[in-house]
C-alpha atoms as a PDB file:
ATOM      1  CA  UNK A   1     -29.106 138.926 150.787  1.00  0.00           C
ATOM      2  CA  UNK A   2     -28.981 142.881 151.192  1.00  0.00           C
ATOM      3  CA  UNK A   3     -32.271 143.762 154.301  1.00  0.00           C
ATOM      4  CA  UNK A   4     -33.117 147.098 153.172  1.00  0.00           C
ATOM      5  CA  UNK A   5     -35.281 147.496 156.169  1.00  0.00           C
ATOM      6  CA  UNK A   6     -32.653 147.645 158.737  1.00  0.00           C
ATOM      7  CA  UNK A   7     -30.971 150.931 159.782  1.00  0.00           C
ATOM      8  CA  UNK A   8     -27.936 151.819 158.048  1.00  0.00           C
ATOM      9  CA  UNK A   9     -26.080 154.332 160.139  1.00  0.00           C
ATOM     10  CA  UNK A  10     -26.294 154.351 164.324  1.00  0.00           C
ATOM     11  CA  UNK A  11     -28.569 157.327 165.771  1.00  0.00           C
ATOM     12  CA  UNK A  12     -25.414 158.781 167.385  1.00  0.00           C
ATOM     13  CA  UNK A  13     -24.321 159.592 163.727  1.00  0.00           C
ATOM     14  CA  UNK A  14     -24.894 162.898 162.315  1.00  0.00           C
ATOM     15  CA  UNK A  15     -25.752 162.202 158.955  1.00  0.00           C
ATOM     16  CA  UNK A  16     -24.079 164.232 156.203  1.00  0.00           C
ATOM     17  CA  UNK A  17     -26.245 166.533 154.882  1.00  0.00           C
ATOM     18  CA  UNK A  18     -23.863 167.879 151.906  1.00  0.00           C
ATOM     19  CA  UNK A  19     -20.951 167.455 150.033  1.00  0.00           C
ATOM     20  CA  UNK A  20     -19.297 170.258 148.068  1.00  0.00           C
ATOM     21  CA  UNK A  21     -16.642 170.639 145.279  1.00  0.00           C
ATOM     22  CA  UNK A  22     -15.375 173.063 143.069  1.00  0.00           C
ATOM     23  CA  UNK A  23     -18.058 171.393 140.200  1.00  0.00           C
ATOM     24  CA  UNK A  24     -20.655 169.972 141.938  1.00  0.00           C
ATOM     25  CA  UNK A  25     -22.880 170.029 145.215  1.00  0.00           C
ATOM     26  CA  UNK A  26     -24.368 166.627 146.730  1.00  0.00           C
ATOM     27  CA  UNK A  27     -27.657 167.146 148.698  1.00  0.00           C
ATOM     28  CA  UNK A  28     -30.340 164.510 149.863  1.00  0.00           C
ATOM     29  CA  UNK A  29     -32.565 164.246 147.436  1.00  0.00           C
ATOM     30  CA  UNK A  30     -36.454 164.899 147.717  1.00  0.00           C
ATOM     31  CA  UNK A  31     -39.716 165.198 146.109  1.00  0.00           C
ATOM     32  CA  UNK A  32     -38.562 169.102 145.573  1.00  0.00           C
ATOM     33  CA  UNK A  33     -36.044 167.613 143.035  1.00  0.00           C
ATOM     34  CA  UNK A  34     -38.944 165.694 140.946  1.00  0.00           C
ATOM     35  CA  UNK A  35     -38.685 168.159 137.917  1.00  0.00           C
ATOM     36  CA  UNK A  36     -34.983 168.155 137.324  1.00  0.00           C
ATOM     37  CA  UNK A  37     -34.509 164.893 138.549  1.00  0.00           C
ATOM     38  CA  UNK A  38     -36.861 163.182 135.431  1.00  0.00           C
ATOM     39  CA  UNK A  39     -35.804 165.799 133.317  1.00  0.00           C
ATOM     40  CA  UNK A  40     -31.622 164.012 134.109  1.00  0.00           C
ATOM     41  CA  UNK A  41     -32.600 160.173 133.891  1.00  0.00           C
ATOM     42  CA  UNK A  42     -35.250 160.498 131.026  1.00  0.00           C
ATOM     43  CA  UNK A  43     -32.284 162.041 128.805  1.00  0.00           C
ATOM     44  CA  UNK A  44     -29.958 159.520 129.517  1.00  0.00           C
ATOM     45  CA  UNK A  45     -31.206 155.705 129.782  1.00  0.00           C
ATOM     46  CA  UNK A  46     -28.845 154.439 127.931  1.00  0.00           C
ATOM     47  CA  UNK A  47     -25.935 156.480 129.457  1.00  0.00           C
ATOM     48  CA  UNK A  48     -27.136 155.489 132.899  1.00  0.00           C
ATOM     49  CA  UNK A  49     -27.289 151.472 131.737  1.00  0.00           C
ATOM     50  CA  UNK A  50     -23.301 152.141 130.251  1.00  0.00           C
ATOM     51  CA  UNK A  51     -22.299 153.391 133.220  1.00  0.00           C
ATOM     52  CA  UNK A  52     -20.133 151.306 136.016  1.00  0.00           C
ATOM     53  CA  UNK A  53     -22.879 149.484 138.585  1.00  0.00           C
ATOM     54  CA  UNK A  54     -25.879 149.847 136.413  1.00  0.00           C
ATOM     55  CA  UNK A  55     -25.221 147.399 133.266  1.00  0.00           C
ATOM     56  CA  UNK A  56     -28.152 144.779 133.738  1.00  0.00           C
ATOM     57  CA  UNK A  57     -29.734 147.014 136.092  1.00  0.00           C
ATOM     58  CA  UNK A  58     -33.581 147.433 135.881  1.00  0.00           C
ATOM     59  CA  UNK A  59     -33.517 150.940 136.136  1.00  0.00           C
ATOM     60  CA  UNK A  60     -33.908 153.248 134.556  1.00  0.00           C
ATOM     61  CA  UNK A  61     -37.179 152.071 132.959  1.00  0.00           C
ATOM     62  CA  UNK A  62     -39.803 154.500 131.468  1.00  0.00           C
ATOM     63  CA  UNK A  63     -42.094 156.060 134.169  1.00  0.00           C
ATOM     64  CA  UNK A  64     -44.352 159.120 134.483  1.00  0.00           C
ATOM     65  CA  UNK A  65     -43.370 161.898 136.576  1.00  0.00           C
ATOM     66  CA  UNK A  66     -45.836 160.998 139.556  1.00  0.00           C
ATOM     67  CA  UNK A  67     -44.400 157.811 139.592  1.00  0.00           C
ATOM     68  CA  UNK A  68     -41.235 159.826 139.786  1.00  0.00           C
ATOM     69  CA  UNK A  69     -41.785 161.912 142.544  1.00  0.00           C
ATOM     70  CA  UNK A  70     -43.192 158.200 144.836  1.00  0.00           C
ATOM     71  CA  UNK A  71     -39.683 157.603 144.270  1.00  0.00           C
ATOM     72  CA  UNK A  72     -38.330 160.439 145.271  1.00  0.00           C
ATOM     73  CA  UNK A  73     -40.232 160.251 148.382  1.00  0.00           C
ATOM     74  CA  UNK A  74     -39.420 156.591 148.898  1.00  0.00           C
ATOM     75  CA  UNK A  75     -36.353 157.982 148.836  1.00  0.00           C
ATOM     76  CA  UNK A  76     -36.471 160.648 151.392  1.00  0.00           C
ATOM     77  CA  UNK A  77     -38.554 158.456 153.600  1.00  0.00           C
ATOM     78  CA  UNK A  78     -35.217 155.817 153.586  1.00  0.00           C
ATOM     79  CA  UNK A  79     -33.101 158.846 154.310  1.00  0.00           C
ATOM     80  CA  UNK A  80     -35.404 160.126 157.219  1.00  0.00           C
ATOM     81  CA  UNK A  81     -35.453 156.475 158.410  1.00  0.00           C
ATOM     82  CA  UNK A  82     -31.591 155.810 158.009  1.00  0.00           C
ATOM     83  CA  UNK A  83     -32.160 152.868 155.745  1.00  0.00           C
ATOM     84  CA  UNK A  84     -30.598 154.259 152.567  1.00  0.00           C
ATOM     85  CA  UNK A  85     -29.002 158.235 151.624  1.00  0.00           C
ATOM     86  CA  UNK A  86     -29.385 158.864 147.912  1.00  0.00           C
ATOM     87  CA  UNK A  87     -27.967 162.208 147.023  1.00  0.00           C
ATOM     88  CA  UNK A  88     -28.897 164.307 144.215  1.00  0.00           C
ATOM     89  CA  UNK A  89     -25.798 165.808 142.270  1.00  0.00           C
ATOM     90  CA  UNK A  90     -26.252 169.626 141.721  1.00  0.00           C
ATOM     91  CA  UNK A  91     -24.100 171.087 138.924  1.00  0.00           C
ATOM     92  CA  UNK A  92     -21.899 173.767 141.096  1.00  0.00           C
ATOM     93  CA  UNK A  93     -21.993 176.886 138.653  1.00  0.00           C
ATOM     94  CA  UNK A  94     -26.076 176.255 138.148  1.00  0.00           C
ATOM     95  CA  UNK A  95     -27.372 174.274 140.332  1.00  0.00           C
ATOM     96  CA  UNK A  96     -29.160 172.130 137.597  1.00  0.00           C
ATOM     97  CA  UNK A  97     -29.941 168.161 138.619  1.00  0.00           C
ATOM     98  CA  UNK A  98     -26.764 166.612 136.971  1.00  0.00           C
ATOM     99  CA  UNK A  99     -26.952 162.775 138.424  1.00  0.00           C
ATOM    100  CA  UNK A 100     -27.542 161.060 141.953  1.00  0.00           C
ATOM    101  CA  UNK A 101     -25.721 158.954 144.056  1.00  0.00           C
ATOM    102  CA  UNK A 102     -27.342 155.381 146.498  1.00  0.00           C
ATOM    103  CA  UNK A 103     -25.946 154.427 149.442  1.00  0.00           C
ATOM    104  CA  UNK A 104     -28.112 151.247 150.357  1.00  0.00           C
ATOM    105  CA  UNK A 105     -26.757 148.201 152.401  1.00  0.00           C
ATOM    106  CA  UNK A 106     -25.164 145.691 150.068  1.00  0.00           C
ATOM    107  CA  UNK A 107     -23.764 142.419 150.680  1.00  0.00           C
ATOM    108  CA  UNK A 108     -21.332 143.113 152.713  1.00  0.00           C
ATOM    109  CA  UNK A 109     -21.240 146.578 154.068  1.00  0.00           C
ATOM    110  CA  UNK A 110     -23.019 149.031 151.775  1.00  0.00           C
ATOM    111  CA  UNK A 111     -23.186 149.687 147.977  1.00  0.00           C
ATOM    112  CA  UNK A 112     -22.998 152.732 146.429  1.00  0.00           C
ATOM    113  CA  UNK A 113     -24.206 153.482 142.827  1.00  0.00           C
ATOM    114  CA  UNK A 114     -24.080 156.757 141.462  1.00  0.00           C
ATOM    115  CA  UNK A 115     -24.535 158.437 137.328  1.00  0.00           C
ATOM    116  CA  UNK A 116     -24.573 161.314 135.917  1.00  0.00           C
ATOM    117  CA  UNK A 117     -26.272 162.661 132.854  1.00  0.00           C
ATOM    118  CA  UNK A 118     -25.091 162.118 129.659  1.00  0.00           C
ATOM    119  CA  UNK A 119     -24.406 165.400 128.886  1.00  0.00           C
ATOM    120  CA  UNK A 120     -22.131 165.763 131.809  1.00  0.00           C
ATOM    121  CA  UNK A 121     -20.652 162.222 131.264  1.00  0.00           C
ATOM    122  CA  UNK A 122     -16.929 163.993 131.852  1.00  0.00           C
ATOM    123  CA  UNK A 123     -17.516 164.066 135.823  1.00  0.00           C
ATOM    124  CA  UNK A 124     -18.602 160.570 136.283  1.00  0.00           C
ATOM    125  CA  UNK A 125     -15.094 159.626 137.440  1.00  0.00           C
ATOM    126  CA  UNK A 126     -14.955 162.938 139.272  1.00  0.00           C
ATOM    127  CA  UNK A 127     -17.631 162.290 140.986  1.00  0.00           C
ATOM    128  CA  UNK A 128     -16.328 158.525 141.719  1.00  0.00           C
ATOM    129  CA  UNK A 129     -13.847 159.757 143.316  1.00  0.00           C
ATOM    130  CA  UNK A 130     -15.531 162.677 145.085  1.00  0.00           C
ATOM    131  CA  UNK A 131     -17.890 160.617 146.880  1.00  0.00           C
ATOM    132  CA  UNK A 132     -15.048 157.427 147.352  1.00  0.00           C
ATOM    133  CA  UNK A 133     -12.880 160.303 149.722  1.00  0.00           C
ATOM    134  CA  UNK A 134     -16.691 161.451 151.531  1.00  0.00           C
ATOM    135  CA  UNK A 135     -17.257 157.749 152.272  1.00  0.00           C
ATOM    136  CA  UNK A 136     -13.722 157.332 154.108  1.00  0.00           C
ATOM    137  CA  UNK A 137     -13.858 160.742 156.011  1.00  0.00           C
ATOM    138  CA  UNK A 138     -17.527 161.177 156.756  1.00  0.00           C
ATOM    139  CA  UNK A 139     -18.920 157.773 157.293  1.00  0.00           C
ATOM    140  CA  UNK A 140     -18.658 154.813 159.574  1.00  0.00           C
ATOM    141  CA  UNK A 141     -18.925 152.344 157.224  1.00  0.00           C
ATOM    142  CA  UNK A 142     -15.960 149.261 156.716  1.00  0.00           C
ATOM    143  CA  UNK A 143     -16.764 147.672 153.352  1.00  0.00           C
ATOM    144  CA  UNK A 144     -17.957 149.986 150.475  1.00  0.00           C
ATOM    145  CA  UNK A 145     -19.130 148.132 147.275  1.00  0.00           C
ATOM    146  CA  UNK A 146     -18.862 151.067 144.206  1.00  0.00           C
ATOM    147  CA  UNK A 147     -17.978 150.153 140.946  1.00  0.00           C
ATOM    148  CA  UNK A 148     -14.671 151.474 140.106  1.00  0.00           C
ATOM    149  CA  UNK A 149     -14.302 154.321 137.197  1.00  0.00           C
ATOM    150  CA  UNK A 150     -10.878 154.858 134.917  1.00  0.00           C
END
């Protein structure tokens, strides 16, 4: 059973605060996001439920944009508390919300779930493999659960 109340990452760890490619920017992601961020998942449910990790998932379900943004600040409160990092994805050229990406404990290690929107489907697997190289550089952690992309 995952314990999504325990800390994630030791204090001596200086979380990563970005991630950058040549088509897309990760950055935590906050109540400041609540706009874009609805605007992404509300467009693309059932891309979302397709997607690698989600199928059977609960979420996304319909839900009002307050309810959105205590989410978003659920969110930033595990990030602050280094119980979870969930990243929003930043299209690079724009810098419109394009998808997000979870690091929460899992299992065994942690999982990571990440989509995009459907209109940017094409960098799903980019961004698979984006984040699979951050995880191995950047962070401390041994087992990573994340559904593979082709």
């Amino acid at each position: 059973m995952c314990d999504f109340s325990r800390v994630l990452v030791p204090a001596e760890l200086t979380v990563p605060q970005r991630l950058e490619t040549p088509l897309f920017v990760l950055e935590p992601l906050g109540p400041q996001h609540n706009d874009e961020d609805y605007a992404a998942w509300t467009s693309s449910i059932e891309h979302i439920h397709s997607t690698p990790g989600w199928e059977g998932s609960k979420w996304p379900y319909e839900m009002s944009l307050d309810e959105n943004r205590a989410d978003l600040e659920r969110h930033a409160r595990d990030f602050e508390q280094r119980r979870g990092f969930t990243y929003t994805v930043l299209d690079r050229p724009d810098g419109t919300v394009i998808g997000c990406v979870y690091i929460y404990p899992g299992d065994a290690g942690v999982k990571v779930l990440s989509w995009v929107r459907a209109a940017s489907a094409e960098l799903d697997a980019e961004l698979w493999r984006a984040v699979n190289a951050w995880l191995a550089e950047s962070w401390p952690f041994e087992r990573v659960e994340y559904a593979a992309r082709s």
